[in-house]
N, C-alpha and C. Protein backbone atom coordinates (compact mmCIF):
# COMPACT_ATOMS: atom_id res chain seq x y z
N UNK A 1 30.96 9.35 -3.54
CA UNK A 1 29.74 10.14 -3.59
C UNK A 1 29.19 10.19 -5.02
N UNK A 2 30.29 10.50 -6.07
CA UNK A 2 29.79 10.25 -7.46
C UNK A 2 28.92 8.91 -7.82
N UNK A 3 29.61 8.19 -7.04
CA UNK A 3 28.65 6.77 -7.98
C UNK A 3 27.55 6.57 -7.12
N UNK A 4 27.18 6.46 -6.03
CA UNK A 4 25.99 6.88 -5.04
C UNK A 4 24.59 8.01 -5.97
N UNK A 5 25.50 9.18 -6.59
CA UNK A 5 24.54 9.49 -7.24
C UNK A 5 24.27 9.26 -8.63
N UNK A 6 25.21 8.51 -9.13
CA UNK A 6 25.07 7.98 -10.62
C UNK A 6 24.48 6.39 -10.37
N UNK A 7 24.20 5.87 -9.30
CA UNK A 7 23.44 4.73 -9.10
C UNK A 7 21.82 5.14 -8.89
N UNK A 8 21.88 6.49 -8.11
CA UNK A 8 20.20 6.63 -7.52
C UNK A 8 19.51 7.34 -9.25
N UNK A 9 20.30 7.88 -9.86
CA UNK A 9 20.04 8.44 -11.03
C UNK A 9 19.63 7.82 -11.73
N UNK A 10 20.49 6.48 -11.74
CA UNK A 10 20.06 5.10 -12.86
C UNK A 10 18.52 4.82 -11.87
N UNK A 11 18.81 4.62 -11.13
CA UNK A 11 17.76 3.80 -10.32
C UNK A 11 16.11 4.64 -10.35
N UNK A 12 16.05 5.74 -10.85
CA UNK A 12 14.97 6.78 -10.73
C UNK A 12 14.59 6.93 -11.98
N UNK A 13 15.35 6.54 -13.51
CA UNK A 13 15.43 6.60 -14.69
C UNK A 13 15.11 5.32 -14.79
N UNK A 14 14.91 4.49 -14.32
CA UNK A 14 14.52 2.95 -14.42
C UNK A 14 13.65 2.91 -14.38
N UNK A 15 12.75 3.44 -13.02
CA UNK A 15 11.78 2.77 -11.88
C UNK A 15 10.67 3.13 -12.80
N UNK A 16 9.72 2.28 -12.54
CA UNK A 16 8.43 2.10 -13.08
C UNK A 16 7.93 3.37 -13.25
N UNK A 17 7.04 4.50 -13.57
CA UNK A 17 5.78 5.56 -13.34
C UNK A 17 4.93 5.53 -12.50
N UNK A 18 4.98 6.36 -11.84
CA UNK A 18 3.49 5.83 -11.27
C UNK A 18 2.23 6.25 -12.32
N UNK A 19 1.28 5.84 -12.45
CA UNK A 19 0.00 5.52 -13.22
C UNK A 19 -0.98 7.00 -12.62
N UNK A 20 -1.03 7.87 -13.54
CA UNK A 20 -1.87 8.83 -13.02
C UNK A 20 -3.42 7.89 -12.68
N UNK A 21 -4.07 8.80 -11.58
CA UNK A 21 -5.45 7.99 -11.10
C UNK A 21 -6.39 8.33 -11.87
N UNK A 22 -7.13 7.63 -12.40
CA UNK A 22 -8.30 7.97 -13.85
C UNK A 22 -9.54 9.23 -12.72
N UNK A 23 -10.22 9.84 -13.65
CA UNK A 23 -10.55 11.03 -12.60
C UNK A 23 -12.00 11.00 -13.81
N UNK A 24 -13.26 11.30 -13.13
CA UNK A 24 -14.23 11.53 -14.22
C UNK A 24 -14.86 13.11 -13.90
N UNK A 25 -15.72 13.86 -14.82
CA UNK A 25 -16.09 14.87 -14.34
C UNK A 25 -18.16 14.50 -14.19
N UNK A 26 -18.14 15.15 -12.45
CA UNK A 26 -19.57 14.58 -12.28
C UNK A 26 -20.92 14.95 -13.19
N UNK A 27 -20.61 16.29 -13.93
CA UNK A 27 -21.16 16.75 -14.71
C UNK A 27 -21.56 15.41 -15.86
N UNK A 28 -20.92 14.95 -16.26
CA UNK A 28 -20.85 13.83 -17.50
C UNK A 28 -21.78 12.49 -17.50
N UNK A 29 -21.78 12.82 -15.77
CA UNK A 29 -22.86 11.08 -15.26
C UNK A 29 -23.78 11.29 -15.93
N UNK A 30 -24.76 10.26 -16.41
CA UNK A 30 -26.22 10.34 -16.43
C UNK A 30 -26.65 9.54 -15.82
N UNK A 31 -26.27 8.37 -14.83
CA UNK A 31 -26.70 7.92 -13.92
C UNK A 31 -25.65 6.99 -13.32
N UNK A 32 -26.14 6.70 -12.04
CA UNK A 32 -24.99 5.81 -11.11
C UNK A 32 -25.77 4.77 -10.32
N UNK A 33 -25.87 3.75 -9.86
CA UNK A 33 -26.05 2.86 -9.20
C UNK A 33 -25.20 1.92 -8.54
N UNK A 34 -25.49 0.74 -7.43
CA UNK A 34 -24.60 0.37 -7.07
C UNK A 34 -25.50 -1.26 -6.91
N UNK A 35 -24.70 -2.09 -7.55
CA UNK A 35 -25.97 -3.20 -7.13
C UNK A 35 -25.53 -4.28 -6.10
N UNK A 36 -24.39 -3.94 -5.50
CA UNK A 36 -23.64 -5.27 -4.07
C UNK A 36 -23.36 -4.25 -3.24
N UNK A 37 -23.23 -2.74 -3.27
CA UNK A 37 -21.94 -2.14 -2.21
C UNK A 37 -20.99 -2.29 -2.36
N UNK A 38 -20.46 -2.81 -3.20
CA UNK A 38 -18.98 -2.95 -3.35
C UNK A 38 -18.16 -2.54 -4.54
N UNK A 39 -19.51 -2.22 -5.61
CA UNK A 39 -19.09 -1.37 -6.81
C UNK A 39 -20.20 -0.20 -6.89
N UNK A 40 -19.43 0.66 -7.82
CA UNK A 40 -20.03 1.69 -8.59
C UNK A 40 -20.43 2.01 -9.63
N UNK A 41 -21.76 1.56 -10.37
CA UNK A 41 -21.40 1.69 -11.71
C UNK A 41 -22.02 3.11 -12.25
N UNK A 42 -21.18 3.87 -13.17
CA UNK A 42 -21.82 5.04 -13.92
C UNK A 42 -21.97 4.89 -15.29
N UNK A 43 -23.52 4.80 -15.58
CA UNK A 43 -23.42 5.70 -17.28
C UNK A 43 -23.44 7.20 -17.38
N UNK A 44 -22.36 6.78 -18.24
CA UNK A 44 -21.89 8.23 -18.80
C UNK A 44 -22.76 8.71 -20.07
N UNK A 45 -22.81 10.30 -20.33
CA UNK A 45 -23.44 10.63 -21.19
C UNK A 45 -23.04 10.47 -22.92
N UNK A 46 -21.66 10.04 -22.52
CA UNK A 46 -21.21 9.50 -24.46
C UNK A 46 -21.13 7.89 -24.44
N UNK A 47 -22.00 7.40 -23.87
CA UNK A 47 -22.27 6.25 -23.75
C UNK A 47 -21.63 5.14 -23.12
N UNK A 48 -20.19 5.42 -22.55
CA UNK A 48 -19.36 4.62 -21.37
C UNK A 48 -19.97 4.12 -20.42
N UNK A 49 -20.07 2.76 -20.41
CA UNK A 49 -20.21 2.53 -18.70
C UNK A 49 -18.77 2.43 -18.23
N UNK A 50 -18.69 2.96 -16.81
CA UNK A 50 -17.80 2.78 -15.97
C UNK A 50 -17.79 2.18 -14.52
N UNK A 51 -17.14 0.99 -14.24
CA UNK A 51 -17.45 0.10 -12.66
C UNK A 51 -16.63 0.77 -12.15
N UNK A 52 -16.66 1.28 -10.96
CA UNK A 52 -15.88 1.65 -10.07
C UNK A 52 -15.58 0.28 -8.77
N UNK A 53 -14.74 -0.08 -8.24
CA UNK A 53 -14.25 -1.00 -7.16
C UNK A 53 -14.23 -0.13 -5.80
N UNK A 54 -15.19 -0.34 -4.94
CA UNK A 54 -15.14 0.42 -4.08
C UNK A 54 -14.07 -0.20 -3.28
N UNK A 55 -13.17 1.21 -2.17
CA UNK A 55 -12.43 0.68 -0.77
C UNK A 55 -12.36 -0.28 -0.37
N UNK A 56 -13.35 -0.11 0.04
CA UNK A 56 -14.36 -1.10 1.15
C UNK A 56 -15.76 -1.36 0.91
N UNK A 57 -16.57 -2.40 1.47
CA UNK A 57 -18.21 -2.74 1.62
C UNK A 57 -19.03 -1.07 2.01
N UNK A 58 -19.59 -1.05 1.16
CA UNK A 58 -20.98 0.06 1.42
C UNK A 58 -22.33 -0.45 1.00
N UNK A 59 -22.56 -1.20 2.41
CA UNK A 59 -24.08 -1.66 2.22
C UNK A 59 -25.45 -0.79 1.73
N UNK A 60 -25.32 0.25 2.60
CA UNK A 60 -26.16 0.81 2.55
C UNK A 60 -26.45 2.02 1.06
N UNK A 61 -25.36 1.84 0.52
CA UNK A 61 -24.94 2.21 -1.15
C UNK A 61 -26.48 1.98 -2.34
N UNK A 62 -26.58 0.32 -1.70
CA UNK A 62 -27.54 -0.01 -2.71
C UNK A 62 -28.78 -0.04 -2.38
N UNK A 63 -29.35 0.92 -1.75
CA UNK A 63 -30.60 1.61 -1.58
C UNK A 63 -30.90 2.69 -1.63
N UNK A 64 -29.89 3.93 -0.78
CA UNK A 64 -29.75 4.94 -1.09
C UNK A 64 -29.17 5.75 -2.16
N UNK A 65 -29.38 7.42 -1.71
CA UNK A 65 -28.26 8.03 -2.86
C UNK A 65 -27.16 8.51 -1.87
N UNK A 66 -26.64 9.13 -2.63
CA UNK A 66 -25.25 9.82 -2.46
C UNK A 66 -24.89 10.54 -2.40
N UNK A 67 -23.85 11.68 -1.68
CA UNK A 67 -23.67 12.78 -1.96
C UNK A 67 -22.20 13.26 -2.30
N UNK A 68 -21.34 13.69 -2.71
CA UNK A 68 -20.03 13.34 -3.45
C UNK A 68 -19.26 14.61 -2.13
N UNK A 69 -18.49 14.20 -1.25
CA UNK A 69 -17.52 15.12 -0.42
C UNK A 69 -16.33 15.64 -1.48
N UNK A 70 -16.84 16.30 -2.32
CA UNK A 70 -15.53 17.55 -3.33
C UNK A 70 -15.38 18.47 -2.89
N UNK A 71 -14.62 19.00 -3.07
CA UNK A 71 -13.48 20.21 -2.76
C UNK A 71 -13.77 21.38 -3.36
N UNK A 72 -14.32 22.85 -3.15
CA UNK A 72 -15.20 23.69 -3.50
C UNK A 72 -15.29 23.71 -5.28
N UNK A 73 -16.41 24.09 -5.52
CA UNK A 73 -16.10 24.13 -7.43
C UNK A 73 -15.29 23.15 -8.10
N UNK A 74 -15.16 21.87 -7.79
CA UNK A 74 -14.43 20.83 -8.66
C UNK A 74 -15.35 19.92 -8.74
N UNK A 75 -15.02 19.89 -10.00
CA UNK A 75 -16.36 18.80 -10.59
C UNK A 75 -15.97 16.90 -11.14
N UNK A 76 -14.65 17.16 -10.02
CA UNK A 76 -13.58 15.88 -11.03
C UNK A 76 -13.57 15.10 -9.63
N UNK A 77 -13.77 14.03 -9.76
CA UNK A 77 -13.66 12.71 -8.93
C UNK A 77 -12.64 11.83 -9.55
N UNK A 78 -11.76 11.52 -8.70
CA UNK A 78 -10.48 10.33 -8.96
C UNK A 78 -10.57 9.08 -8.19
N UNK A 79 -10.56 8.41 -8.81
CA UNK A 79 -10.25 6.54 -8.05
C UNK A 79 -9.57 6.80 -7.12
N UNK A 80 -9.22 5.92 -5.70
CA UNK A 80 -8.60 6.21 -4.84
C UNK A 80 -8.37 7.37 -4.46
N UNK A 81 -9.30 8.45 -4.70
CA UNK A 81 -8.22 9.34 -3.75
C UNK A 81 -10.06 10.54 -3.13
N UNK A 82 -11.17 10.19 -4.00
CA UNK A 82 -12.50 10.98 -3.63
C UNK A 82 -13.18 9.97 -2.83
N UNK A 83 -13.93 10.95 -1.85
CA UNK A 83 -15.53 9.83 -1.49
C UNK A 83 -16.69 11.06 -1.51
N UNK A 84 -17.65 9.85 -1.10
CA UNK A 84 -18.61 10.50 -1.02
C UNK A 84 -19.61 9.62 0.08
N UNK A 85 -20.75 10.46 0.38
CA UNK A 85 -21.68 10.21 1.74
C UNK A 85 -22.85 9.61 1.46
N UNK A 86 -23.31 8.39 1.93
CA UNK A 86 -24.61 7.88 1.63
C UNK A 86 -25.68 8.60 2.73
N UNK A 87 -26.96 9.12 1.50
CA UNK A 87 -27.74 9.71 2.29
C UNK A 87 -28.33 8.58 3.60
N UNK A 88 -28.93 9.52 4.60
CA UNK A 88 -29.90 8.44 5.54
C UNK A 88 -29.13 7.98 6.20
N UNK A 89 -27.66 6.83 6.04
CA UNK A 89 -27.35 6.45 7.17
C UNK A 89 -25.95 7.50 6.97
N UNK A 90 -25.62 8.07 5.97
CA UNK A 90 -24.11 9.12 6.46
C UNK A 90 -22.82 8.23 6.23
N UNK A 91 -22.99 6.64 6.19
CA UNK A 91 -22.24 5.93 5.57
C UNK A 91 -20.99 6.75 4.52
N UNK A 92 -19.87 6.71 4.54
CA UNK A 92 -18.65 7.27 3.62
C UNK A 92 -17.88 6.12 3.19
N UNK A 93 -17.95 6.24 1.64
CA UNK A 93 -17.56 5.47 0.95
C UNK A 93 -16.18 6.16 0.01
N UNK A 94 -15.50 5.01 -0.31
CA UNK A 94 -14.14 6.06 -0.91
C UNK A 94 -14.15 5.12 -2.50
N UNK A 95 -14.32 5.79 -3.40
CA UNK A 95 -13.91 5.34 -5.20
C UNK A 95 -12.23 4.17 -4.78
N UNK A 96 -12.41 3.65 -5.16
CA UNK A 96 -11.43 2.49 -5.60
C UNK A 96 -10.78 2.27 -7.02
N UNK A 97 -10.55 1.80 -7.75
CA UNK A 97 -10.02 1.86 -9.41
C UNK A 97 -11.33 1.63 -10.27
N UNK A 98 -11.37 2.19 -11.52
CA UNK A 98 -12.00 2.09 -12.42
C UNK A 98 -11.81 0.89 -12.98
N UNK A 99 -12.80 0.11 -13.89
CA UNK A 99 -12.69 -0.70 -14.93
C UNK A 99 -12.32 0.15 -15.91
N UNK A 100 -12.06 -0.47 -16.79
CA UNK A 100 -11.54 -0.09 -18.23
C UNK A 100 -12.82 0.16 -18.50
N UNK A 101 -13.16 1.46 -19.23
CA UNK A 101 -14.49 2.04 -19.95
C UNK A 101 -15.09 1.01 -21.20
N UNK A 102 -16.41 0.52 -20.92
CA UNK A 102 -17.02 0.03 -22.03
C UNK A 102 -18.37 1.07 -22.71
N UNK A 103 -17.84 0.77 -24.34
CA UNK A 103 -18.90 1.61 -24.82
C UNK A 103 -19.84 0.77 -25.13
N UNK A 104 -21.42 1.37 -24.48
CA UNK A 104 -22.78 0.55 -25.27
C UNK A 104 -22.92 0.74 -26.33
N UNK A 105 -22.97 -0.68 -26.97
CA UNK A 105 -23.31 -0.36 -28.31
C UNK A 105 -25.12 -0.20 -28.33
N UNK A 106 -25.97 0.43 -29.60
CA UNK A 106 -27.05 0.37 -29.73
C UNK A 106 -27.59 -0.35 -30.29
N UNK A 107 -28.65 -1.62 -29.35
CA UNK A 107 -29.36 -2.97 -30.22
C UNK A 107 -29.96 -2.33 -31.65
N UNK A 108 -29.41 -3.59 -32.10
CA UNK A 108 -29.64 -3.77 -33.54
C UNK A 108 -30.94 -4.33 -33.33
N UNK A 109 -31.79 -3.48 -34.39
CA UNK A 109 -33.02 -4.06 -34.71
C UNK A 109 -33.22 -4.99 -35.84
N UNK A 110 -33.37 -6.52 -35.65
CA UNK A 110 -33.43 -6.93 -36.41
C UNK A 110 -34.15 -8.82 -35.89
């Protein structure tokens, strides 16, 4: 029984992390679009863009808007685990992983 639990011990002290899910707060957007259905992109207000990878296909994404299904007073959306409702057809779409955040830089005038 000792080494059973001095093996699962090793084995749990080994094992990979899991990767907390990147989470944004909706407050921060300054705008979102979607240009295939199949991503999400947000600019953020400190200048990040962020792609989101949707679930699945949401056609109807890239015409309409959206409405975010959160959980009373939370203003935080996570990859895999939030969705939200496309107006008009009611379509539900679920966040998928983030890209790695790119900051815009501001054209150089020259």
């Amino acid at each position: 029984m000792m080494k059973f639990i001095t093996t699962l011990a090793l084995l749990l002290a080994t094992a990979p992390a899991q990767a907390a899910n990147m989470c944004i707060d909706i407050r921060d957007v300054l705008s979102s679009k979607s240009p295939d259905g199949k991503t999400l992109v947000f600019r953020m207000k400190d200048g990040r863009t962020l792609v989101n990878h949707l679930r699945g296909n949401c056609p109807d994404l890239k015409f309409f808007g959206f409405a975010w299904q959160s959980h009373s007073g939370d203003t935080h959306v996570c990859e895999n685990e939030d969705s939200f409702k496309v107006m008009q057809s009611m379509e539900v779409c679920v966040l998928g992983k983030f890209d790695l955040p790119v900051i815009d830089k501001p054209a150089s005038n020259g």
